[in-house]
Protein backbone atom coordinates (compact mmCIF):
# COMPACT_ATOMS: atom_id res chain seq x y z
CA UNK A 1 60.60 118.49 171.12
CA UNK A 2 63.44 115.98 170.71
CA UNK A 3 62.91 113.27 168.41
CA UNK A 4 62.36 110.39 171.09
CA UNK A 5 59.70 112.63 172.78
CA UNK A 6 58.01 113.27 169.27
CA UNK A 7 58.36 109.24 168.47
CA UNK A 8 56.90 108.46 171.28
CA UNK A 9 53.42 110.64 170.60
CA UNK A 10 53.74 109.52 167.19
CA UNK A 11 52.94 105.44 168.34
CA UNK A 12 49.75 106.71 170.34
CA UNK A 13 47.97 108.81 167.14
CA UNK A 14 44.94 107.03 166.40
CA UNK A 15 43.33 109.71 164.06
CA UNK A 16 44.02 112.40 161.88
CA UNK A 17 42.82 114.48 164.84
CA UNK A 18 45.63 113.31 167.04
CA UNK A 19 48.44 113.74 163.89
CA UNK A 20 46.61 117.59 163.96
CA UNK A 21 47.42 118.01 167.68
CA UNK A 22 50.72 116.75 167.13
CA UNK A 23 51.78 119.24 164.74
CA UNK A 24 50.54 122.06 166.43
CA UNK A 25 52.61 121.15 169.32
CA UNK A 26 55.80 121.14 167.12
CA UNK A 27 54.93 124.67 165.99
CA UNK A 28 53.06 123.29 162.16
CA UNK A 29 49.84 124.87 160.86
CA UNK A 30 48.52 122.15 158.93
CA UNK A 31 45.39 121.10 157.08
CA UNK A 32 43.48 118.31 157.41
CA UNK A 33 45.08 116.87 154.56
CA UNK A 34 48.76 116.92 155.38
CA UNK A 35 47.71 115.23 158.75
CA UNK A 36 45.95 112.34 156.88
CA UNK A 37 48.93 112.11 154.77
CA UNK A 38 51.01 111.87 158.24
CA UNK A 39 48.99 109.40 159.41
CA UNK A 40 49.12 107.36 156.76
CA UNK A 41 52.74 107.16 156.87
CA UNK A 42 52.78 106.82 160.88
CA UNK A 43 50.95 103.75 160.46
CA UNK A 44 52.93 102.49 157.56
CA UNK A 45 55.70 101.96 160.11
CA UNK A 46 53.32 100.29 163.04
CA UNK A 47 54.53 96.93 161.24
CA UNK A 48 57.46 94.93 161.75
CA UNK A 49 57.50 94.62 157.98
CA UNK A 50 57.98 98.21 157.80
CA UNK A 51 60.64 97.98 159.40
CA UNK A 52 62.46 95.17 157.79
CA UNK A 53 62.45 97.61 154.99
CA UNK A 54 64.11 100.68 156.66
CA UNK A 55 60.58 102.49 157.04
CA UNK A 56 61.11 103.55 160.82
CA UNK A 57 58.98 105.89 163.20
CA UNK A 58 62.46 107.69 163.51
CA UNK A 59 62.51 108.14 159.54
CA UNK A 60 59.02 109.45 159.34
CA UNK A 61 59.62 111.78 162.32
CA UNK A 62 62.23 113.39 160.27
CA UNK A 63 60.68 113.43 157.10
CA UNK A 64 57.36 114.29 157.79
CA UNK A 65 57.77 116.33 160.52
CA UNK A 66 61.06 118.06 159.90
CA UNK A 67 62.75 116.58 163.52
């Protein structure tokens, strides 16, 4: 999955559920755990000041997800 496609999904997770989808997509076997962790971080960035402050979906993708 390019890294557009995979920012994309990662503005619609609502849950730790959806995070768990995600990653099996890309290929991850994760626990419940990592995905709340994800989450967490996903969210972090749903905030413009997030973003004032160089926290970016695209950052997170790569980071958390490896993309």
């Amino acid at each position: 999955m390019d890294e557009k496609t995979l920012v994309e999904k990662m503005k619609k997770v609502v849950i730790v559920d959806d995070v768990l989808a995600l990653a099996k997509e890309l290929g991850l076997d994760w626990t419940y755990e990592q995905a709340d962790e994800a989450l967490g971080r996903i969210n972090a960035t749903k905030n413009d000041i997030a973003e004032l402050a160089g926290d970016t979906m695209e950052k997170v993708a790569k980071e958390v997800f490896g993309i």
